[in-house]
Protein backbone atom coordinates (compact mmCIF):
# COMPACT_ATOMS: atom_id res chain seq x y z
CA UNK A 1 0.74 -13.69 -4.72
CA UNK A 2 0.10 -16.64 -2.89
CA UNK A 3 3.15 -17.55 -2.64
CA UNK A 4 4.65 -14.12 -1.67
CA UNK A 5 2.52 -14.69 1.42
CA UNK A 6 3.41 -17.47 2.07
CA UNK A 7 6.99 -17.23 1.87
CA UNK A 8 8.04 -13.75 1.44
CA UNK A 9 5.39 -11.76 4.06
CA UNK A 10 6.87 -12.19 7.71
CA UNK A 11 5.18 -10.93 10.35
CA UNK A 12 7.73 -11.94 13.05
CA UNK A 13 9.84 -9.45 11.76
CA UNK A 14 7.68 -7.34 10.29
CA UNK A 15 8.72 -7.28 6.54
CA UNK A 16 8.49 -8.53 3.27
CA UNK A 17 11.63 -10.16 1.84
CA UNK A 18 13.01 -9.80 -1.49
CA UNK A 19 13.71 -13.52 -2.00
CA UNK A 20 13.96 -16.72 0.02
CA UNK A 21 16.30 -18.22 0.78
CA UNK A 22 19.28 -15.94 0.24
CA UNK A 23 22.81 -16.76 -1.72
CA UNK A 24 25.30 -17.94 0.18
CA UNK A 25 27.14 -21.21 -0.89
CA UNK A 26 25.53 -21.97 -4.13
CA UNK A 27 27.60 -22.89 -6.81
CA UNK A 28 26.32 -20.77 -9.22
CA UNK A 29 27.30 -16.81 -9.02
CA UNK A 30 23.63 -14.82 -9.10
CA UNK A 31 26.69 -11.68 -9.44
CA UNK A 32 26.95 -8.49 -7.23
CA UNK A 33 23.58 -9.60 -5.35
CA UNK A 34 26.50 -12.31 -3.54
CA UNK A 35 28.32 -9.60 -2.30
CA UNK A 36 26.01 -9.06 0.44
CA UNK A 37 26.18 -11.40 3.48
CA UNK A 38 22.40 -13.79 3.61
CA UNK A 39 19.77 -11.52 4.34
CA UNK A 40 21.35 -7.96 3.98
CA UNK A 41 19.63 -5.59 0.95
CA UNK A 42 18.83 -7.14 -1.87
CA UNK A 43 20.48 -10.49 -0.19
CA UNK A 44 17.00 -12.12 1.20
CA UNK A 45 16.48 -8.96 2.76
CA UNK A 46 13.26 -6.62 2.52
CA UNK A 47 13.54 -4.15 -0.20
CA UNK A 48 11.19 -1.61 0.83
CA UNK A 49 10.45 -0.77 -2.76
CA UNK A 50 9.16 -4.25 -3.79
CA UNK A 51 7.76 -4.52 -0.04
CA UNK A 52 4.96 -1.62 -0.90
CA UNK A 53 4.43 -3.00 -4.60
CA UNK A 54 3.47 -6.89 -2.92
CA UNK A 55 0.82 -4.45 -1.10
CA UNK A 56 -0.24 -2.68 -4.14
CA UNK A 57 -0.12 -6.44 -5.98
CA UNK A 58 -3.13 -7.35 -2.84
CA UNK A 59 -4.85 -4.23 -3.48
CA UNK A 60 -5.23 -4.86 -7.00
CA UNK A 61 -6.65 -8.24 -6.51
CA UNK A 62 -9.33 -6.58 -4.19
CA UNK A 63 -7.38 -8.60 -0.56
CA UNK A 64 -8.51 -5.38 0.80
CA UNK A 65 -7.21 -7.21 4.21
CA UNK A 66 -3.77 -8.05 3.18
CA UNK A 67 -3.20 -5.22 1.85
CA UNK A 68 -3.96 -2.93 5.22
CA UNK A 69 -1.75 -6.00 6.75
CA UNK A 70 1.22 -4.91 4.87
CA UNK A 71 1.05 -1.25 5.13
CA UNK A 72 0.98 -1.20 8.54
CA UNK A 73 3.51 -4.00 8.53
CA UNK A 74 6.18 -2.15 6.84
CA UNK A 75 5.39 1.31 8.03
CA UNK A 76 8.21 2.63 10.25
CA UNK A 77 5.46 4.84 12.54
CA UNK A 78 2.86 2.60 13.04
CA UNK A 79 2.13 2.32 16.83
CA UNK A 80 2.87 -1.78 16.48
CA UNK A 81 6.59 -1.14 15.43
CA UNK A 82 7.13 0.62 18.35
CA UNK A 83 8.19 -2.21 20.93
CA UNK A 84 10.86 -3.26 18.04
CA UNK A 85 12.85 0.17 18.11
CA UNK A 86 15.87 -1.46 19.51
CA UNK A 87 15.79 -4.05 16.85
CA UNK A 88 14.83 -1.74 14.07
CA UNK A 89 17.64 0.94 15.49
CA UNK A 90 16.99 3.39 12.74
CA UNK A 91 14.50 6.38 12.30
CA UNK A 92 11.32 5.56 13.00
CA UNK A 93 9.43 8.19 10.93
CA UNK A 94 11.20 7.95 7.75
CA UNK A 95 11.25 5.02 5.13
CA UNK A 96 13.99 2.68 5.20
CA UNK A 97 15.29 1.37 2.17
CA UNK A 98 15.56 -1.95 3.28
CA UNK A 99 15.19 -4.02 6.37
CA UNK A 100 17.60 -6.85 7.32
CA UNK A 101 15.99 -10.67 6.52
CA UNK A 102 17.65 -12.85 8.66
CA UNK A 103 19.45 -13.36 12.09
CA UNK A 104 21.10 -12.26 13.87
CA UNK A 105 20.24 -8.53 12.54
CA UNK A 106 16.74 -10.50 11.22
CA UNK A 107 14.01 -6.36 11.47
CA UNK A 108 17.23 -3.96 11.43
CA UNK A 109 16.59 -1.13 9.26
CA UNK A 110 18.96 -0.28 6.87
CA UNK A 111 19.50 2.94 4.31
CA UNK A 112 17.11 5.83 5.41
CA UNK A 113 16.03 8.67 4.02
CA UNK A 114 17.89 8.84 0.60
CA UNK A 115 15.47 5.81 -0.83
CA UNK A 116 12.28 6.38 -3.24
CA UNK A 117 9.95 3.75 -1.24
CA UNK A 118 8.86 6.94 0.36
CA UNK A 119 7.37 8.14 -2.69
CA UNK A 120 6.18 4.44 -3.25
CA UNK A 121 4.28 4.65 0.02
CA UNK A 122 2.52 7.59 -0.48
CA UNK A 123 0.84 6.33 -3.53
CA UNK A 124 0.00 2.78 -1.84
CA UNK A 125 -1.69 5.35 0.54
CA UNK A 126 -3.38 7.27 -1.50
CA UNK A 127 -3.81 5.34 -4.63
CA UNK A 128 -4.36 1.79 -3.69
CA UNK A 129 -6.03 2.21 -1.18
CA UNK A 130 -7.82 5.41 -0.26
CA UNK A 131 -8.73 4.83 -3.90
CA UNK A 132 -7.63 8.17 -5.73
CA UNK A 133 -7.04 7.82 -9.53
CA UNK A 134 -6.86 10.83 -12.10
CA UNK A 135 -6.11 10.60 -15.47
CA UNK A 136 -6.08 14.19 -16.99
CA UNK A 137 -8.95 16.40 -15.63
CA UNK A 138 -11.11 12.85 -14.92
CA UNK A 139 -10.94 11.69 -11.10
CA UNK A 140 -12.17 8.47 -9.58
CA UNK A 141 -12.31 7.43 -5.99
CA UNK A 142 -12.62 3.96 -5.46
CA UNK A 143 -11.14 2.85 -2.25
CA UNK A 144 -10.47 -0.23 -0.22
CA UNK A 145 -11.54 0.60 3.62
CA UNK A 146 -10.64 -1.21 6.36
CA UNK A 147 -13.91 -3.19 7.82
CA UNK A 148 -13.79 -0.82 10.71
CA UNK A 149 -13.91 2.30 9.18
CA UNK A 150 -16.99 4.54 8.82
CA UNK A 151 -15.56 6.79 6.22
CA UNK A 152 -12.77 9.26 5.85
CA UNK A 153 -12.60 13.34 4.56
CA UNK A 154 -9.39 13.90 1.99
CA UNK A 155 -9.39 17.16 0.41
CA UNK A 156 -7.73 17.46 -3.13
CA UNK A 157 -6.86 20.89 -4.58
CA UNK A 158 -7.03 21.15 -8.50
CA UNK A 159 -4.77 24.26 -9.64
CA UNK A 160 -7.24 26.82 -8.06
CA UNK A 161 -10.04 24.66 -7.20
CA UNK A 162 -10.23 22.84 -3.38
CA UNK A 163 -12.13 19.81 -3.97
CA UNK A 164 -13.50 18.36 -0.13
CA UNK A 165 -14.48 14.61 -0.14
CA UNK A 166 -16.33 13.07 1.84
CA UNK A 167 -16.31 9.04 1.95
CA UNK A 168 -18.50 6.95 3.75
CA UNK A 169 -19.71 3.43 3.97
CA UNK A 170 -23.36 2.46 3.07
CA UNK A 171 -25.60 -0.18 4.21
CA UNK A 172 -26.40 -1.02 1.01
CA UNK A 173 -24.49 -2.65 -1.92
CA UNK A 174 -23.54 -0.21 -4.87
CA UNK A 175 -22.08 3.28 -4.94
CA UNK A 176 -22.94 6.80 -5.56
CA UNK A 177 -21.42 10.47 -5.98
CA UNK A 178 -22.48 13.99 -4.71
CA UNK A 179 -20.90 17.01 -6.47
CA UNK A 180 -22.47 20.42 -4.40
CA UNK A 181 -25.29 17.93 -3.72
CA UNK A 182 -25.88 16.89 -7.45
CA UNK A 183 -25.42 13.32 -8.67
CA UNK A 184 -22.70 12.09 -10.60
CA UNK A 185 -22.94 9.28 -13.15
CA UNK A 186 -20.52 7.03 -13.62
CA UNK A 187 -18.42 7.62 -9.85
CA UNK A 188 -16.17 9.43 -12.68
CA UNK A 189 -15.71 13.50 -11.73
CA UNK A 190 -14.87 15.61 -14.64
CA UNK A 191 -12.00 18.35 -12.20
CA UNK A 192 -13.05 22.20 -13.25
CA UNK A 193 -10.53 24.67 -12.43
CA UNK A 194 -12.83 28.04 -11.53
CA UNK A 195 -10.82 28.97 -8.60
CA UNK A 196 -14.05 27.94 -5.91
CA UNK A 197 -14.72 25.21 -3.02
CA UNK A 198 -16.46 22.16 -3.95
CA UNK A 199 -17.79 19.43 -1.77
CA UNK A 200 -18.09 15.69 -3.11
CA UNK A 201 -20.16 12.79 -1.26
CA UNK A 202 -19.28 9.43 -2.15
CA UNK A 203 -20.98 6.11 -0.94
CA UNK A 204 -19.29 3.35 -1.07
CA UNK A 205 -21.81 -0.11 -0.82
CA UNK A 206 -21.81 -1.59 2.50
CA UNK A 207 -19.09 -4.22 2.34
CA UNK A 208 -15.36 -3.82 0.18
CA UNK A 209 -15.07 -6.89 -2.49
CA UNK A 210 -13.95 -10.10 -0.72
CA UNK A 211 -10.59 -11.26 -1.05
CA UNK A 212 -9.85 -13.91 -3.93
CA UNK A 213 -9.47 -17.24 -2.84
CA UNK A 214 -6.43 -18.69 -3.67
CA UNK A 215 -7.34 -20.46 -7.31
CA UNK A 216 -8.82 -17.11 -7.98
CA UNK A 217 -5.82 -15.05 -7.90
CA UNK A 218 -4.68 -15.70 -11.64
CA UNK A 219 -8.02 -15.12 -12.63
CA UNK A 220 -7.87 -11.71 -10.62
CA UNK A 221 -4.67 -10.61 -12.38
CA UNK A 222 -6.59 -11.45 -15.90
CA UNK A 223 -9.62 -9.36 -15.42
């Protein structure tokens, strides 16, 4: 992942290529991949696809930072894409299958709408980072704040049951769960289906895990 940042992630034009550099005059044929001209697609371009996994990669490894850095990065809306619209050229609030990697079309979008990074991007959202994981009727929330957030509400509905969250940072290390005001063990919350409103508290400990340093991020990957 180190390396992904450090070639791959690029701010200037907001994306996260595919590969570096692209094909062009090799004289080996990589196949179809050649048919696109240097930085076009899967040419050196960003794939948007692989763009939100390199964030979900980050959030994994606990770069709570980078992570943040990259959705915003590649998301169409965010307020800091907005002075590249005539660059960018397509819709703004929809994912783009891929964004051109080189100049002189180096930020275009490219293929919009019909792409399943959308899908992608919602679970980087939601997943990754806001922290939701169920498996079966079991639900965790474990998520990866930004340093200046307080907290956040997310409501979750469970066939007929609304589940309302609340999420906020302690000043203490460590983490604990409400359910109708009684404690949880285990931050793990066993979903009931009785048709009713419940209301979950979770606090999170004070500060999100530091990012690995670099050596660490094998080690990361292994745990």
């Amino acid at each position: 992942m180190q390396a992904v940042d450090q070639y791959l992630v690029k701010p200037d034009i907001r994306a996260v290529l595919l590969l570096d550099p692209p094909f062009d005059k090799g004289l080996q044929d990589p196949g179809y991949i050649k048919g696109y001209v240097p930085g076009v697609r899967e040419n050196g371009g960003q794939y948007t696809h692989a763009a939100v996994w390199a964030a979900m990669a980050f959030a994994h490894l606990g770069d709570t930072a980078k992570a943040w850095q990259l959705l915003h990065m590649i998301n169409p809306a965010d307020p800091l894409n907005s002075p590249r619209i005539d660059t960018y050229k397509v819709e703004p609030y929809v994912m783009a299958a891929d964004v051109y990697g080189t100049a002189p079309h180096a930020g275009r979008g490219g293929w919009t709408w019909y792409t399943g990074s959308a899908g992608w991007m919602y679970r980087l959202g939601v997943e990754s980072l806001l922290g939701l994981q169920r498996s079966g009727n079991l639900l965790q929330l474990k998520p990866l704040m930004p340093e200046d957030w307080p907290g956040f509400n997310l409501s979750y509905r469970f066939a007929g049951t609304q589940y309302h969250f609340e999420v906020v940072r302690g000043e203490t290390a460590g983490s604990s769960m409400t359910l109708d005001g009684t404690a949880v063990d285990g931050m793990t919350l066993t979903l009931v289906d009785d048709g009713s409103e419940r209301w979950v508290r979770i606090q999170c400990g004070g500060s999100q895990p530091a990012a690995p340093k670099t050596a660490d991020y094998a080690k990361a990957a292994d745990d």
